[in-house]
Protein backbone atom coordinates (compact mmCIF):
# COMPACT_ATOMS: atom_id res chain seq x y z
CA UNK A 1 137.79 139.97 21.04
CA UNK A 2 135.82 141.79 23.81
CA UNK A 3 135.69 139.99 26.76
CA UNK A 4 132.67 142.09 27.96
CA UNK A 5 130.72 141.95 25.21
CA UNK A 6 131.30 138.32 25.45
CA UNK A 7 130.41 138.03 28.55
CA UNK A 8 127.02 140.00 28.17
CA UNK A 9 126.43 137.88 24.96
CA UNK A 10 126.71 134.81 26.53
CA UNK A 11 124.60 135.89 29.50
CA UNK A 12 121.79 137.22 27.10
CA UNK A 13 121.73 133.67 25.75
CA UNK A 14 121.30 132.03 29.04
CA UNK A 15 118.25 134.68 29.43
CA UNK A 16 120.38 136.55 32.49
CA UNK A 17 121.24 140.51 32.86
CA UNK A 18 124.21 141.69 35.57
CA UNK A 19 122.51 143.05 38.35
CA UNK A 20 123.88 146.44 39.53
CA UNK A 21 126.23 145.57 42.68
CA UNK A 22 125.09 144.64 45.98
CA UNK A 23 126.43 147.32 48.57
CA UNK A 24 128.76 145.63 51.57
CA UNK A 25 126.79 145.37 54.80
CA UNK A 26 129.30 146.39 56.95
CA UNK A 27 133.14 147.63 57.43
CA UNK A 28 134.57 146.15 54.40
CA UNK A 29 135.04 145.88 50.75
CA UNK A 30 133.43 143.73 48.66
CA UNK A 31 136.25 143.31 46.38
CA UNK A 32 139.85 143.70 46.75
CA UNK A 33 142.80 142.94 44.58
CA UNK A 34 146.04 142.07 46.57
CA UNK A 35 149.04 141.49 43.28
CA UNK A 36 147.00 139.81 40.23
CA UNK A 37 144.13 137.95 42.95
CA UNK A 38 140.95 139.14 43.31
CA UNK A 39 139.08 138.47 46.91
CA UNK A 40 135.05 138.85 46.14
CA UNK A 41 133.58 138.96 49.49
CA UNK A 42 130.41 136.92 50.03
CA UNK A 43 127.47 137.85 47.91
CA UNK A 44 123.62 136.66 48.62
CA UNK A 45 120.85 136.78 46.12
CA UNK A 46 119.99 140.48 46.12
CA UNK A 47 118.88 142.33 43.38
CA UNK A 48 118.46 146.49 43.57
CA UNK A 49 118.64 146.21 47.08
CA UNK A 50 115.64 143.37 47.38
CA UNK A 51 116.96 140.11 49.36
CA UNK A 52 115.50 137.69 47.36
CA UNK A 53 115.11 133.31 48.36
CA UNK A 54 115.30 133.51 52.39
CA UNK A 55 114.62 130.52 54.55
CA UNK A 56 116.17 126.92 54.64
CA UNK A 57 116.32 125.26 51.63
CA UNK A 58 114.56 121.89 51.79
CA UNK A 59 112.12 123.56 54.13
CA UNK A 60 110.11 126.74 52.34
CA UNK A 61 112.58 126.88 49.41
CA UNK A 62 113.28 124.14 46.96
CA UNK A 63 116.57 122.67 46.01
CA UNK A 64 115.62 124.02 42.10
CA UNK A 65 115.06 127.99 43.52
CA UNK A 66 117.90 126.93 45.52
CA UNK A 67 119.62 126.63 42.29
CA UNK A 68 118.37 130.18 40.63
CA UNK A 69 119.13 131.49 43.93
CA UNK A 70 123.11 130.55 43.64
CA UNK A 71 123.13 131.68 39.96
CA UNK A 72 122.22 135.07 41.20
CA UNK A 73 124.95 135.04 43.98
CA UNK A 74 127.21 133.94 40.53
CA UNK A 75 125.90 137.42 38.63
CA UNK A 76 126.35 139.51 41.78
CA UNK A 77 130.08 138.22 41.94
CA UNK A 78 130.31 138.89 38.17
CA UNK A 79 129.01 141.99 38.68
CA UNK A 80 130.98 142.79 41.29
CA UNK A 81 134.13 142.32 39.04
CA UNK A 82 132.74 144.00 35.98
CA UNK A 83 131.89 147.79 37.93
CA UNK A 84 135.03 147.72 39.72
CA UNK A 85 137.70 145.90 37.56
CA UNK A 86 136.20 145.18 34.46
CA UNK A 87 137.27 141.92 32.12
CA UNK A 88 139.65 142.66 30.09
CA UNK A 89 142.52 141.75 31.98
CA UNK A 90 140.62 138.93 33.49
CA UNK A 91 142.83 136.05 33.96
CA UNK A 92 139.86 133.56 35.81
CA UNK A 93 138.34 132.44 38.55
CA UNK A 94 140.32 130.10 41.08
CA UNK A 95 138.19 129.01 43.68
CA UNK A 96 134.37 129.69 45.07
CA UNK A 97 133.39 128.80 48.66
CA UNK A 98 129.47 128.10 48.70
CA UNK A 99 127.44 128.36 51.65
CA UNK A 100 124.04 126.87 51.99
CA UNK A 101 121.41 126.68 54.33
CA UNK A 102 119.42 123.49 54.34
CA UNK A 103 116.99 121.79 56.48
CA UNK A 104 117.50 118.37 58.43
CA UNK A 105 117.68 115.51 55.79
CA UNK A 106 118.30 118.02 53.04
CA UNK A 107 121.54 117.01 50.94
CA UNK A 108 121.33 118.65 47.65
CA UNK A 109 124.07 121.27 48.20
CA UNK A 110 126.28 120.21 45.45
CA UNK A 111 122.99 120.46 42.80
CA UNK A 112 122.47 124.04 44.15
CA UNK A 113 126.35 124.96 44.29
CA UNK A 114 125.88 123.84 40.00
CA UNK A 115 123.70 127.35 39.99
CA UNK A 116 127.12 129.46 40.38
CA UNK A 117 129.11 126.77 38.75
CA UNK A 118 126.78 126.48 35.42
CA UNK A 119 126.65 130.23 35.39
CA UNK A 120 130.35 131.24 35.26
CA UNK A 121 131.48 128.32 33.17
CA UNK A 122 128.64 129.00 30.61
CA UNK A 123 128.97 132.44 30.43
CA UNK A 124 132.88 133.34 31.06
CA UNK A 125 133.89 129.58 29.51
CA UNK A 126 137.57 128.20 30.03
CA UNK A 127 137.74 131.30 32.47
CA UNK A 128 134.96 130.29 34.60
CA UNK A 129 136.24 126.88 35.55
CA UNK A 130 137.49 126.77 39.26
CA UNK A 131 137.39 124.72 42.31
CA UNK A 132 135.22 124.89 45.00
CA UNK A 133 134.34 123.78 49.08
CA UNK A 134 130.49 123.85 50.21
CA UNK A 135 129.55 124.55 53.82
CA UNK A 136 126.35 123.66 55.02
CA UNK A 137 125.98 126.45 57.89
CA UNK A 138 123.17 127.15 60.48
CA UNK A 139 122.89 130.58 59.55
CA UNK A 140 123.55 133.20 56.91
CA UNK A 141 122.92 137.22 57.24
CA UNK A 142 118.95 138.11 56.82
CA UNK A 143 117.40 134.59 56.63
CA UNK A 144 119.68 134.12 52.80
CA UNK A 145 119.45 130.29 52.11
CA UNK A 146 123.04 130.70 50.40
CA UNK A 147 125.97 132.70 49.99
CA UNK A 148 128.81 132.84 47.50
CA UNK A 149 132.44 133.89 48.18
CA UNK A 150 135.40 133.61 45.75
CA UNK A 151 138.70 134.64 44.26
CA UNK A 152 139.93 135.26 40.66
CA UNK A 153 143.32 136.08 38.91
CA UNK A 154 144.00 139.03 36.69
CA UNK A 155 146.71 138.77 33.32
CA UNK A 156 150.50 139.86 34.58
């Protein structure tokens, strides 16, 4: 078994590519392994450099793009593992944290937070299960309606 070629099968089937990794933003890495953890700093829907769903969601972006828009944050995060640690001593992920921007009255965060959710336990299966919190938050780097932050564990 190949967990990457898994993992790129299962993707095809959902109709989804790994984007190439987003680039940190400032003095930090957006990945770092501390024993067998993983630490994936926060990732936003960008692809190839092009911020992608900004504004409140609720507002100018619905709770459905919301959705695609947290499934992307999910592929940057997988992407983030697969360039810089690859899968085949991928253990799972433990926990995401899930930001979200929405407007007053807006409450669908846990629907949108099921765009990252879906995504890694559809494409990674039993490996892709993992808790999660979700922060509604005034404000997010460049306008993002959500953000996606996370940790993993790698085989002993």
């Amino acid at each position: 078994m190949n967990p990457n070629n898994d993992l790129f099968n299962n993707l095809k089937k959902l109709g989804l590519t790994l984007p190439e990794p987003s680039i940190p933003g400032g003095n930090y890495q957006s990945l770092t392994i501390r024993g067998q953890i993983i630490y994936l700093s926060i990732q936003f829907p960008i692809v190839n450099g092009k911020n992608l769903f900004l504004g409140k969601l609720g507002q100018n972006i619905s709770t459905q793009e919301g959705y695609q828009a947290m499934q992307l944050c999910g592929l940057n995060l997988l992407a983030q593992i697969y360039h810089k640690v690859g899968f085949d001593h991928f253990l799972g992920f433990n926990h995401l944290d899930i930001y979200y921007r929405g407007s007053e009255g807006w409450d669908d965060g846990p629907i949108v937070a099921n765009g990252a959710s879906d995504l890694l336990v559809n494409s990674l299966g039993k490996p892709g299960l993992h808790s999660r919190s979700i922060f509604g938050v005034q404000n997010l780097p460049r306008d993002f309606c959500v953000g996606l932050s996370g940790s993993a564990s790698l085989k002993m």
